[in-house]
C-alpha atoms as a PDB file:
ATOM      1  CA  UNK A   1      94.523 129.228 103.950  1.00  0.00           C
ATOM      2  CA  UNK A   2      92.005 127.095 104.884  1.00  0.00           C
ATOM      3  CA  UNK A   3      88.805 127.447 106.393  1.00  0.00           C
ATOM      4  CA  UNK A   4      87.732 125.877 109.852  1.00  0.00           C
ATOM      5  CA  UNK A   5      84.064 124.700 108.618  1.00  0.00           C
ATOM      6  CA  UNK A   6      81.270 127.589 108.743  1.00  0.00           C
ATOM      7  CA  UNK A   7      83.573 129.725 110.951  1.00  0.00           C
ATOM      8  CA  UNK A   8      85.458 132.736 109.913  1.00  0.00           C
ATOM      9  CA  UNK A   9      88.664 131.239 111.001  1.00  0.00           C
ATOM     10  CA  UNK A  10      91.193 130.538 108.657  1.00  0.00           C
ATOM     11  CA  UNK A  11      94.155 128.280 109.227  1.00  0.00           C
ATOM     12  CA  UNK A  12      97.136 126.980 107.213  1.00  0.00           C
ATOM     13  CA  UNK A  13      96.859 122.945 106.770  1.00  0.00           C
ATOM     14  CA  UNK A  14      98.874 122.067 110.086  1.00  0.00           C
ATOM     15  CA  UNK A  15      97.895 122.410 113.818  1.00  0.00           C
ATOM     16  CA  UNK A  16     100.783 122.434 116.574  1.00  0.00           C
ATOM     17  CA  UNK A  17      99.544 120.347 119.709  1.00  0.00           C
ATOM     18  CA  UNK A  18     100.663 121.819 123.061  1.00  0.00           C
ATOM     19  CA  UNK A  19     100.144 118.957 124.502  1.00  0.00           C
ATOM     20  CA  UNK A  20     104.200 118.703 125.414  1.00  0.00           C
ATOM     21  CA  UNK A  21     104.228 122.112 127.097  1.00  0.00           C
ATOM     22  CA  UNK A  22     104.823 121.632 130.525  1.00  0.00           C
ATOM     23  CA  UNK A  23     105.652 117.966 130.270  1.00  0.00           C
ATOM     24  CA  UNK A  24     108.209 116.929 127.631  1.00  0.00           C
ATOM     25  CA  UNK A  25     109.042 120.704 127.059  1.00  0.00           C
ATOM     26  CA  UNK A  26     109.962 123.405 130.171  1.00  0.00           C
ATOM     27  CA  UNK A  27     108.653 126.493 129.231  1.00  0.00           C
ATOM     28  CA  UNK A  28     111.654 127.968 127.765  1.00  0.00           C
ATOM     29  CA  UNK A  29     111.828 125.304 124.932  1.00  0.00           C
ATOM     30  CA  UNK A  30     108.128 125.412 124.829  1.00  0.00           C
ATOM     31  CA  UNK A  31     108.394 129.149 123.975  1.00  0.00           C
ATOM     32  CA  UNK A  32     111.474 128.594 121.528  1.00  0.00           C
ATOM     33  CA  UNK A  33     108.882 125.869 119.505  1.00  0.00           C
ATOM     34  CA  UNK A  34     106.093 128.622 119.041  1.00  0.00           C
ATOM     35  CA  UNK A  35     108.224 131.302 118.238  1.00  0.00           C
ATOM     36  CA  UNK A  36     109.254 129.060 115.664  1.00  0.00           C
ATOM     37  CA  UNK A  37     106.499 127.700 114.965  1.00  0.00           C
ATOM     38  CA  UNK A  38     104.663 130.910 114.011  1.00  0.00           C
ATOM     39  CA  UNK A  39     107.812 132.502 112.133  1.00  0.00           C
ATOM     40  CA  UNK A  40     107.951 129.613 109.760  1.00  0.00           C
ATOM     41  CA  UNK A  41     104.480 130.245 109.158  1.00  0.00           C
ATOM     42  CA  UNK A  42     102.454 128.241 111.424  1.00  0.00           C
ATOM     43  CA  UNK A  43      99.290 129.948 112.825  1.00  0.00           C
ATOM     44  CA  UNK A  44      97.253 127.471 114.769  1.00  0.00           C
ATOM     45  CA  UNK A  45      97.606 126.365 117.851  1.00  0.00           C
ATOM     46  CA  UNK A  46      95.545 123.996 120.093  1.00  0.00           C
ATOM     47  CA  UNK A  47      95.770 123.123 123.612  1.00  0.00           C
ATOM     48  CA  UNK A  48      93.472 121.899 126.561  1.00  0.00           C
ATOM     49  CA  UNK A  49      92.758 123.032 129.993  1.00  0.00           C
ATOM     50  CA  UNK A  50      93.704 119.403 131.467  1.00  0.00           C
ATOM     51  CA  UNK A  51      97.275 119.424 129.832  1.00  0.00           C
ATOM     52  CA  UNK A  52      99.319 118.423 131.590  1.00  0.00           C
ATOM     53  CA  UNK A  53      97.914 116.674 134.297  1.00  0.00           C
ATOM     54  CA  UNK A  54     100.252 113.785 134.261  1.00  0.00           C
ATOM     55  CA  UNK A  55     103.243 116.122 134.532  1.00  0.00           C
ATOM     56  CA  UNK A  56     104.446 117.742 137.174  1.00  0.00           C
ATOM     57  CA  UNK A  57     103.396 121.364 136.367  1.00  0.00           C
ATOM     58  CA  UNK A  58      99.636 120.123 136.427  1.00  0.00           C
ATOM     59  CA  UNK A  59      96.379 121.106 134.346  1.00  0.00           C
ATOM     60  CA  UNK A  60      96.893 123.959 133.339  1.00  0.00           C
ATOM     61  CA  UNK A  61     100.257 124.522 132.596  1.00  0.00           C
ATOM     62  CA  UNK A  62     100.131 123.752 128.829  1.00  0.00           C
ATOM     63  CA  UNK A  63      97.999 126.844 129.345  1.00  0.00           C
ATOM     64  CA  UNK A  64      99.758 129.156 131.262  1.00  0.00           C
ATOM     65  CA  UNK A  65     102.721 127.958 129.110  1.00  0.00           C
ATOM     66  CA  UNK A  66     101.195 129.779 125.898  1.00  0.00           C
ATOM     67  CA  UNK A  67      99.823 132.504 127.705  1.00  0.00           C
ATOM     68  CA  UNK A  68     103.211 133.514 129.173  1.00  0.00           C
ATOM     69  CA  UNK A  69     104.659 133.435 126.035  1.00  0.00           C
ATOM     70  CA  UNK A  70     101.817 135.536 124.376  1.00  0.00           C
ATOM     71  CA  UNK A  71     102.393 138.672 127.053  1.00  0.00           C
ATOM     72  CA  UNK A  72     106.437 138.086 126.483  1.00  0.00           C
ATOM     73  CA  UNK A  73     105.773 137.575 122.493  1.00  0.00           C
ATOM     74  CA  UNK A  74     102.895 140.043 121.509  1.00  0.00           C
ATOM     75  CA  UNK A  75     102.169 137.639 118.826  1.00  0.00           C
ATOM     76  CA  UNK A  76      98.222 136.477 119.908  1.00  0.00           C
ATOM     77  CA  UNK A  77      97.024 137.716 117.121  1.00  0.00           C
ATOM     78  CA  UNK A  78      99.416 135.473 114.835  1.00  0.00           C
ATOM     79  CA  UNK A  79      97.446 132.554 115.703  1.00  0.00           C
ATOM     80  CA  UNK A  80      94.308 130.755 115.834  1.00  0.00           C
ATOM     81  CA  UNK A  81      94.224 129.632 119.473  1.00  0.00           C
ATOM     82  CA  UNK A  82      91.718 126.814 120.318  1.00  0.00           C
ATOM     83  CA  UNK A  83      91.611 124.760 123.902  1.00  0.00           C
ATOM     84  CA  UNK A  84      89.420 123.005 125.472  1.00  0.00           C
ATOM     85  CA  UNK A  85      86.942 121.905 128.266  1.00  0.00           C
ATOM     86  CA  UNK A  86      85.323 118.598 129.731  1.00  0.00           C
ATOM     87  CA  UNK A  87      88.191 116.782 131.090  1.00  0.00           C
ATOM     88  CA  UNK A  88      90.113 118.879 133.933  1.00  0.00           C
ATOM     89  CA  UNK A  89      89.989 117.697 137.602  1.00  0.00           C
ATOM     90  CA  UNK A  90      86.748 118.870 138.908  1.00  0.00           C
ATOM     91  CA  UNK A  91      85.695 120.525 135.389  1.00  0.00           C
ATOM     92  CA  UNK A  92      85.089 116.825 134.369  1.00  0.00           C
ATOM     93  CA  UNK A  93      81.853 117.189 132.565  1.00  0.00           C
ATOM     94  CA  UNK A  94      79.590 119.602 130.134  1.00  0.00           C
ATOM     95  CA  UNK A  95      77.325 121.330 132.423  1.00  0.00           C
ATOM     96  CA  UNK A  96      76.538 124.682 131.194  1.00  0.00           C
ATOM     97  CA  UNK A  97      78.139 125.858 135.114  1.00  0.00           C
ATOM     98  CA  UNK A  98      81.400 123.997 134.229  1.00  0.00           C
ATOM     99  CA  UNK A  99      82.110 125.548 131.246  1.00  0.00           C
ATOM    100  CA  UNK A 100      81.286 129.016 132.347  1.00  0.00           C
ATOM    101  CA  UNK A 101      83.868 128.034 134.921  1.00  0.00           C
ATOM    102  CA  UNK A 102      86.319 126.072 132.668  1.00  0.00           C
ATOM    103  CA  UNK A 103      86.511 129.265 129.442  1.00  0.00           C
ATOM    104  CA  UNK A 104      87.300 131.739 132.396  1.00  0.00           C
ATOM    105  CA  UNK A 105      89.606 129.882 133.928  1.00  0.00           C
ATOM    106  CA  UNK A 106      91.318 129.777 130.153  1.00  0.00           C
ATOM    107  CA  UNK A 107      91.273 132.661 129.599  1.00  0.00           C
ATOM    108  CA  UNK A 108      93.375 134.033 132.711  1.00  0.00           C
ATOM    109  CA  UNK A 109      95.753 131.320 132.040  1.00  0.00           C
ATOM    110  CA  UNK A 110      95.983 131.718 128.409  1.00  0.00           C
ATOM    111  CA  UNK A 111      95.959 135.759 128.916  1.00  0.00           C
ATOM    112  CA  UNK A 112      93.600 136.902 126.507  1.00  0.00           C
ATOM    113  CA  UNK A 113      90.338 137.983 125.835  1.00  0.00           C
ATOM    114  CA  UNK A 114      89.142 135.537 123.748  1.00  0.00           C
ATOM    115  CA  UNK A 115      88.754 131.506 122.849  1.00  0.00           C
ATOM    116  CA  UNK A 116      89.337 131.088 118.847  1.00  0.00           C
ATOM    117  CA  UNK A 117      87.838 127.373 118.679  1.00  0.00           C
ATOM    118  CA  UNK A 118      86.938 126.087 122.463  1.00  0.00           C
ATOM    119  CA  UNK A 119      86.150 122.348 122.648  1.00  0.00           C
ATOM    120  CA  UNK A 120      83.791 120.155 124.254  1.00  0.00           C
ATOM    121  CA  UNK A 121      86.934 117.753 124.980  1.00  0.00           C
ATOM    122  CA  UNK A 122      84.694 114.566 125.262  1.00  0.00           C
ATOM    123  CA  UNK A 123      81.076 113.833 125.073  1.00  0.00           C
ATOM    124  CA  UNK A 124      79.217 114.056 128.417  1.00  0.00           C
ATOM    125  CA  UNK A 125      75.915 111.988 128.139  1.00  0.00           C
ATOM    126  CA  UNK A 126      75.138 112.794 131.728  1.00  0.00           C
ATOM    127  CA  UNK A 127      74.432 116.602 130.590  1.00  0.00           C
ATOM    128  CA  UNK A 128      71.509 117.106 128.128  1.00  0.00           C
ATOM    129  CA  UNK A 129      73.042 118.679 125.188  1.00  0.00           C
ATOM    130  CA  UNK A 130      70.652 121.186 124.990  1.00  0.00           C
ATOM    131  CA  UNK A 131      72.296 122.702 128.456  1.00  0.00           C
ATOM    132  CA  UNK A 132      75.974 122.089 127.091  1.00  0.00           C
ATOM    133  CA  UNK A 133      75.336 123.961 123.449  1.00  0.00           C
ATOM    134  CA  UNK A 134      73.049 126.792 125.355  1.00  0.00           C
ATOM    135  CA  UNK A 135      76.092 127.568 127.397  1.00  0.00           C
ATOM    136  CA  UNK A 136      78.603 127.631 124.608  1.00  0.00           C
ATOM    137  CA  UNK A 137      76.342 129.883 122.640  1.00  0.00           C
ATOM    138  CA  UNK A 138      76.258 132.375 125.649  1.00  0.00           C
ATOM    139  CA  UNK A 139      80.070 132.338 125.545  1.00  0.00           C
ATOM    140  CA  UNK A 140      80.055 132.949 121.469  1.00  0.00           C
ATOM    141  CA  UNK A 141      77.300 135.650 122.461  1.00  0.00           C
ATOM    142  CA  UNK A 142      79.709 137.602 124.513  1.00  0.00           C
ATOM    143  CA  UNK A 143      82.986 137.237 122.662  1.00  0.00           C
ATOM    144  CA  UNK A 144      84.369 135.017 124.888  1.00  0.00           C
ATOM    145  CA  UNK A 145      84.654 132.692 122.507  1.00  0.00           C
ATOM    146  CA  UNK A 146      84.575 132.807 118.087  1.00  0.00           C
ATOM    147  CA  UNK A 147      83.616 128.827 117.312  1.00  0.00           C
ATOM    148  CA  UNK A 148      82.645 125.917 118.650  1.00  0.00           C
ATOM    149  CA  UNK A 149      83.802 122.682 118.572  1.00  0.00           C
ATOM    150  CA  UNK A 150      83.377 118.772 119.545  1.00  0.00           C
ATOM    151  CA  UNK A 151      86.269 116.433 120.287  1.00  0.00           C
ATOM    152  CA  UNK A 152      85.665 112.378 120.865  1.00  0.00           C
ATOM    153  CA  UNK A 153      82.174 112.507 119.983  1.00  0.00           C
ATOM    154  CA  UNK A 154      80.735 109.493 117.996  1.00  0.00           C
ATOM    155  CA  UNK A 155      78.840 110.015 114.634  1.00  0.00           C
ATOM    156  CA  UNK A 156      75.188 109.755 116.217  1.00  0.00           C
ATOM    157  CA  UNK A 157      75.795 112.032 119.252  1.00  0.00           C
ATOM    158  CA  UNK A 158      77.295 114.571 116.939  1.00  0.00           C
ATOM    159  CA  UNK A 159      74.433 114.515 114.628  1.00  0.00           C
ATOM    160  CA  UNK A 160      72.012 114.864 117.614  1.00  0.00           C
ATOM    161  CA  UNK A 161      74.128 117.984 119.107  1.00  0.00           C
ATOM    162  CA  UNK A 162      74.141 119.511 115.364  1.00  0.00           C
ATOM    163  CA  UNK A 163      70.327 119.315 115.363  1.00  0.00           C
ATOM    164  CA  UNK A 164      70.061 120.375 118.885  1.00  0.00           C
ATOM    165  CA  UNK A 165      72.100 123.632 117.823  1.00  0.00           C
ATOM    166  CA  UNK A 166      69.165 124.180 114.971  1.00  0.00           C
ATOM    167  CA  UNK A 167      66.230 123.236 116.557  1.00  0.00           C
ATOM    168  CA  UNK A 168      67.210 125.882 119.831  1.00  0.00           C
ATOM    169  CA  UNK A 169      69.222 128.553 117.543  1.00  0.00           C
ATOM    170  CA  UNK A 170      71.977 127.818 119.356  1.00  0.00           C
ATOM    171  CA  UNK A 171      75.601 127.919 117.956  1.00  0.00           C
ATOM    172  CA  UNK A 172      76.818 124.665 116.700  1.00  0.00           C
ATOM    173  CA  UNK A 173      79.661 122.643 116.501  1.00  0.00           C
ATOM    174  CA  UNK A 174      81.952 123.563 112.893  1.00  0.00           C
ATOM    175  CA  UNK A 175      84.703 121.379 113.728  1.00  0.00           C
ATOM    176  CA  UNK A 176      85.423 117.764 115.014  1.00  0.00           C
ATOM    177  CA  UNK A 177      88.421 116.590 116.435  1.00  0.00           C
ATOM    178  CA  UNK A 178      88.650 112.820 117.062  1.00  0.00           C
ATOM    179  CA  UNK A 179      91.500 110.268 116.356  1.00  0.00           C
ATOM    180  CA  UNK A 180      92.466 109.821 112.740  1.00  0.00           C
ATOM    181  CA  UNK A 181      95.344 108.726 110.975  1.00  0.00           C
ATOM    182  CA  UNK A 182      97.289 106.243 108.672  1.00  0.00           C
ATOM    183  CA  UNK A 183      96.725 103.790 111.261  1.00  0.00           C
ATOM    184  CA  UNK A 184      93.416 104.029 112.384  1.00  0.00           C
ATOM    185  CA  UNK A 185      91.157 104.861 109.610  1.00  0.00           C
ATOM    186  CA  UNK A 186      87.737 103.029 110.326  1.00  0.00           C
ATOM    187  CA  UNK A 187      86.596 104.752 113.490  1.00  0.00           C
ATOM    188  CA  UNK A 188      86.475 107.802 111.771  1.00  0.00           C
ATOM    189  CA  UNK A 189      86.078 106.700 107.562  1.00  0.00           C
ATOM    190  CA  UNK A 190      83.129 104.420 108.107  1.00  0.00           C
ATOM    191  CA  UNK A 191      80.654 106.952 109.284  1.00  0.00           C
ATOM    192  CA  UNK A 192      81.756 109.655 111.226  1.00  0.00           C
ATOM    193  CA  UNK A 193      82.981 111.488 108.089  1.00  0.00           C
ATOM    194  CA  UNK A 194      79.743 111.526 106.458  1.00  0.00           C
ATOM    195  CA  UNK A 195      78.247 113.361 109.449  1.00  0.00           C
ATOM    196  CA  UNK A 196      81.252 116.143 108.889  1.00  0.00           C
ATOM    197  CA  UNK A 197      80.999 116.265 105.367  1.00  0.00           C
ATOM    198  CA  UNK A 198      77.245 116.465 105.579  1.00  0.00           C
ATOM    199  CA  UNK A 199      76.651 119.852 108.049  1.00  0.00           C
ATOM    200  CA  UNK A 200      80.062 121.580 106.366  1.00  0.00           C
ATOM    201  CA  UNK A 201      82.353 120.925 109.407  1.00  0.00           C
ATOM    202  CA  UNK A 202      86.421 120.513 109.715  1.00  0.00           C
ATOM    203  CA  UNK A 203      87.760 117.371 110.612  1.00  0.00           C
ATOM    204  CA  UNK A 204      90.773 118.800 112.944  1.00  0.00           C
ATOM    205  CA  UNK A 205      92.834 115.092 113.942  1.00  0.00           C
ATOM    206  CA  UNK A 206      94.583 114.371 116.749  1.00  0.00           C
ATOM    207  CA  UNK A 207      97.206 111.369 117.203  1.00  0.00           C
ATOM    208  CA  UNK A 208      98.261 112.547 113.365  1.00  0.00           C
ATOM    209  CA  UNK A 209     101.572 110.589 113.730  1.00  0.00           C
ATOM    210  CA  UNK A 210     100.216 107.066 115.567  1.00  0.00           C
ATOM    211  CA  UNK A 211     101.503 108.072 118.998  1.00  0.00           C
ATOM    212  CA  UNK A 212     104.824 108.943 117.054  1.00  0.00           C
ATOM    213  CA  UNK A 213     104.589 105.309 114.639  1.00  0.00           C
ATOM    214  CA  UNK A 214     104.345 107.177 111.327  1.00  0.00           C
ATOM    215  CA  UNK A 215     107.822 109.204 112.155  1.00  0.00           C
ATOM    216  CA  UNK A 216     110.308 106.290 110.952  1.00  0.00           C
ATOM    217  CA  UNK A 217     111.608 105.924 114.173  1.00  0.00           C
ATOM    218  CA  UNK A 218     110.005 103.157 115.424  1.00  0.00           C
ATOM    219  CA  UNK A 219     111.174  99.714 113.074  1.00  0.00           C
ATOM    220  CA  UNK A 220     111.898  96.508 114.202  1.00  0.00           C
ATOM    221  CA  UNK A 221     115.040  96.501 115.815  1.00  0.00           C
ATOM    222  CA  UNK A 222     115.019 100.238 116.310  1.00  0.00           C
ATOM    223  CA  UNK A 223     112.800 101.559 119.097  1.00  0.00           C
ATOM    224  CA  UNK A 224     113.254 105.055 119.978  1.00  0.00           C
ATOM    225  CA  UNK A 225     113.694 106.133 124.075  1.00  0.00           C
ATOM    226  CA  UNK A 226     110.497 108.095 124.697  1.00  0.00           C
ATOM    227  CA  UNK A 227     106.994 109.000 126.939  1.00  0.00           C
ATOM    228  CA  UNK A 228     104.541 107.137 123.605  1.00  0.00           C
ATOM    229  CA  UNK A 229     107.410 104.320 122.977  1.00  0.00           C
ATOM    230  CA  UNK A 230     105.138 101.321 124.412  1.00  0.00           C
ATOM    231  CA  UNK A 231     102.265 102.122 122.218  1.00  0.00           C
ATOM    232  CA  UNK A 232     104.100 103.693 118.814  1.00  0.00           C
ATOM    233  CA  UNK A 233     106.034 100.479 119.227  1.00  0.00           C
ATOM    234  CA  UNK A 234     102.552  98.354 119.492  1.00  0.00           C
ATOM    235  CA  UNK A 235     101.843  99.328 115.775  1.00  0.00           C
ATOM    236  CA  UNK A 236     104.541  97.087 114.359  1.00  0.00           C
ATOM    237  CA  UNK A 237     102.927  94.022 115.363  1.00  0.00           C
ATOM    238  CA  UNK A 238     100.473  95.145 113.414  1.00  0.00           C
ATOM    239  CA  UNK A 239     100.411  93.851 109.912  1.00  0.00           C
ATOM    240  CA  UNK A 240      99.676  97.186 108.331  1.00  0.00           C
ATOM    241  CA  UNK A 241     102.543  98.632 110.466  1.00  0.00           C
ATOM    242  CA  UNK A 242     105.281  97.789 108.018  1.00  0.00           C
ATOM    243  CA  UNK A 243     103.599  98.038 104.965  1.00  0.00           C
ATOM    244  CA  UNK A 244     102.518 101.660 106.017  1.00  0.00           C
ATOM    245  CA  UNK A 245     106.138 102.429 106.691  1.00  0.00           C
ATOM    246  CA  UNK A 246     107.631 101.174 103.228  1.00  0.00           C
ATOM    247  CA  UNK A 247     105.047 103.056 101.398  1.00  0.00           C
ATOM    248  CA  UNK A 248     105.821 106.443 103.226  1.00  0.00           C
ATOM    249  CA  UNK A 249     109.793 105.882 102.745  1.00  0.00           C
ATOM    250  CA  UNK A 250     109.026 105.391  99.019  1.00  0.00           C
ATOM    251  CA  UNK A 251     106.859 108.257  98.947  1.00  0.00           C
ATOM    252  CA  UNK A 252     109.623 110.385 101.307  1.00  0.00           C
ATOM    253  CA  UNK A 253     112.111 109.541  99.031  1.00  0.00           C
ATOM    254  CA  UNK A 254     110.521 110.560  95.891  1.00  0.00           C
ATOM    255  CA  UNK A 255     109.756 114.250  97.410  1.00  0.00           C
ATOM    256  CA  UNK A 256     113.252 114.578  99.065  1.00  0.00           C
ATOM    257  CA  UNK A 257     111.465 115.259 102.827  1.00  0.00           C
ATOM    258  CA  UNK A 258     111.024 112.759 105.954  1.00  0.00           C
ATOM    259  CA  UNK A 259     108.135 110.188 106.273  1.00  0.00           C
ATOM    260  CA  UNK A 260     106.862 112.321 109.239  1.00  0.00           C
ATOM    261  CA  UNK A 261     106.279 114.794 106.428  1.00  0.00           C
ATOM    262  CA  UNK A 262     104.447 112.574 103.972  1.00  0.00           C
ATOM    263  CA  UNK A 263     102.317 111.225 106.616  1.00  0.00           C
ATOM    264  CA  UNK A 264     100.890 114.495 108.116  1.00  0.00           C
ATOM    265  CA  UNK A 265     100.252 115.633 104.147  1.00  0.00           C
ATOM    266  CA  UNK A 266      98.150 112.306 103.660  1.00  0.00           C
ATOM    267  CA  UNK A 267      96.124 113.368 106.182  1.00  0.00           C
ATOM    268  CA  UNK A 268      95.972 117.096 105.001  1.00  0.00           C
ATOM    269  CA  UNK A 269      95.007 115.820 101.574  1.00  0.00           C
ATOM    270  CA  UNK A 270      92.173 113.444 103.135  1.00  0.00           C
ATOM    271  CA  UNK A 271      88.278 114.889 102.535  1.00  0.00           C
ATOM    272  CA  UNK A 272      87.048 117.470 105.125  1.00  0.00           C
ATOM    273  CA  UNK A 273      90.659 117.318 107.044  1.00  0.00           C
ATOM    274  CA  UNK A 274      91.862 120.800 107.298  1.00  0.00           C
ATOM    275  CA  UNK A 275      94.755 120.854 109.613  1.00  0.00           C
ATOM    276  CA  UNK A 276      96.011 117.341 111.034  1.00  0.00           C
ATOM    277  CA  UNK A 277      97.722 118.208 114.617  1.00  0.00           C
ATOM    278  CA  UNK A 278     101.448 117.266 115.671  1.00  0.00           C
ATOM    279  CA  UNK A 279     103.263 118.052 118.516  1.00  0.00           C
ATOM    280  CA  UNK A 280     107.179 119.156 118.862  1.00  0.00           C
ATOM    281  CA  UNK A 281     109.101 118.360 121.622  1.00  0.00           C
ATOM    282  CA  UNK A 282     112.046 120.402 120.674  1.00  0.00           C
ATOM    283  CA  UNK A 283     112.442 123.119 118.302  1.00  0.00           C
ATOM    284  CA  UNK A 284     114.879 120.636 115.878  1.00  0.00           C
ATOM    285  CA  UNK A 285     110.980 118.691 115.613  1.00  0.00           C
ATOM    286  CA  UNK A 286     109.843 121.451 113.622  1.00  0.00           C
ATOM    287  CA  UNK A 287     111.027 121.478 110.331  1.00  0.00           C
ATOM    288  CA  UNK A 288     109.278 118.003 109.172  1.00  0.00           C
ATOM    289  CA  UNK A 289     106.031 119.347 110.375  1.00  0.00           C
ATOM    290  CA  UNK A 290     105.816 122.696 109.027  1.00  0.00           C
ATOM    291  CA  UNK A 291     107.206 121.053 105.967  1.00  0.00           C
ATOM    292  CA  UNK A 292     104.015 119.210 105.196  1.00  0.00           C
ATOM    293  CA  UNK A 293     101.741 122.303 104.849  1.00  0.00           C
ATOM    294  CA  UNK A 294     103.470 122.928 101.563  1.00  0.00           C
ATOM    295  CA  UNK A 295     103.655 118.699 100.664  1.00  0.00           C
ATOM    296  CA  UNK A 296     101.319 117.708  97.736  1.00  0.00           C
ATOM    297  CA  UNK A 297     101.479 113.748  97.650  1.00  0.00           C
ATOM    298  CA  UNK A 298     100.509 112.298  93.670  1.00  0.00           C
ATOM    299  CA  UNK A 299      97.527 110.439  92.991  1.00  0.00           C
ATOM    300  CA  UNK A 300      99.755 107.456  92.843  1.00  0.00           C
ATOM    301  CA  UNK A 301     101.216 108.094  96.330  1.00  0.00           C
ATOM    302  CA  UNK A 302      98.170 108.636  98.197  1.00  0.00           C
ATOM    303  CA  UNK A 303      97.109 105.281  96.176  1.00  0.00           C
ATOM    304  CA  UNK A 304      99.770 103.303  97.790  1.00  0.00           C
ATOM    305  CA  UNK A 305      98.770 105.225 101.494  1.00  0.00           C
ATOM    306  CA  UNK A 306      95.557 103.826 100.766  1.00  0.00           C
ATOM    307  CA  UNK A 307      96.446  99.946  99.873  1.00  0.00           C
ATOM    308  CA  UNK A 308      99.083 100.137 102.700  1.00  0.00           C
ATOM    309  CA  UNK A 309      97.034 101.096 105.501  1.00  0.00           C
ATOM    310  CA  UNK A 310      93.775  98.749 104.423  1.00  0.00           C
END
């Protein structure tokens, strides 16, 4: 188990995104994934109150997806839930009236009583962050909600909201989650990471597999049918692209598992990462992810990850 920065959550090293629910999964597969999900030993789970706006089911539905299946499963209390708020129509911003708003809404859909991690889901510069962090602190006050976290937020605005949290005694941010993987290192390497390392906070990425690039199924010659294919497939002209690849076949081949595997535990194994998030379409998507909780790449391995992706 690992622990989500100065919280008192604990998570194995692999976050399911619910991003598909509603969209790419109906919520009968949706609710075959998490069952599955949690019985192979998955137990955190993060989700947003704008998925899936682009879908037909709406905002909202990724929500009222998991919250179905919590009332038909009984299994809340098998995972770490986190969502988040900022970027729902007409909750579009951090104003300490919007999130009061936004967590209650959440929690009706997601039927519970409580928000494990909430989210600011992007930085709002139009809200002082003093009113933001003041009205996340009166959610942690009443048990809405356990931990705090900030999503999309550069290295200088998450530095000032850390000190805002000190200087008013507010609670802060313990986790970031911002874009970060084999393919797009420097946004997050070159100074961001210092800031998390720094203050003791989690470094929770999304887009772990490149918009689904670092799966293998997207080669030249070989483009896989789906929603991300226009911009997985965008990473090949990329020089890195194929050099990536090769190095996570050889590395895939050496460990008997799938690159999807090896590229999720690269990311595990990176400093202040504690769970890299993936998303499963489809139950049969499962296996590959949960397998990379338990992957532990060699020195030489994560050597050649490193060269590859320079």
């Amino acid at each position: 188990m690992t622990r989500i920065g100065t919280s008192e959550l604990d998570v194995r090293p692999l976050c399911l995104g619910a991003n598909t629910f509603g969209w790419t999964s109906d919520e009968a597969e949706s609710h075959r994934v998490l069952d599955a999900f949690v019985d192979g030993g998955g137990d955190f789970l993060d989700t947003a109150d704008v998925y899936s706006a682009w879908s037909d089911g709406g905002a909202g539905i990724s929500e009222t997806i998991i919250g179905s299946w919590f009332e038909k499963s009984g299994k809340r209390d098998a995972v770490v839930l986190a969502t988040k708020v900022g970027k729902a129509p007409g909750l579009d911003d951090l104003r300490a009236d919007t999130i009061r708003r936004g967590v209650d809404a959440s929690l009706q859909r997601l039927r519970t009583d409580r928000i494990d991690l909430y989210w600011a889901h992007a930085d709002d510069e139009g809200t002082p962050l003093a009113e933001t962090l003041g009205a996340f602190d009166e959610l942690v006050t009443a048990g809405k909600v356990r931990a705090i976290g900030a999503s999309n937020y550069s290295a200088p605005r998450l530095e000032e909201a850390l000190e805002t949290s000190r200087r008013e005694g507010f609670a802060g941010y313990v986790a970031l989650q911002n874009e970060y993987h084999l393919m797009a290192r420097a946004g997050y390497e070159e100074r961001t990471a210092d800031v998390v390392a720094a203050n003791g906070l989690a470094m929770v990425p999304y887009a772990a597999l490149a918009s689904g690039f670092l799966t293998g199924k997207y080669r030249p010659g070989q483009l896989a049918e789906s929603q991300r294919q226009a911009k997985a497939a965008a990473y090949l002209d990329d020089p890195r692209g194929p050099r990536v690849l090769a190095a996570l076949d050889e590395a895939a081949a050496a460990h008997g598992t799938d690159v999807t595997s090896v590229a999720l535990a690269w990311l595990a194994q990176q400093d202040t990462v504690v769970a890299p998030i993936a998303s499963a379409r489809t139950v049969e998507q499962l296996p590959t992810l949960l397998a990379a909780a338990d992957l532990e790449l060699t020195q030489e391995e994560l050597a050649a990850l490193e060269r590859a992706s320079r």
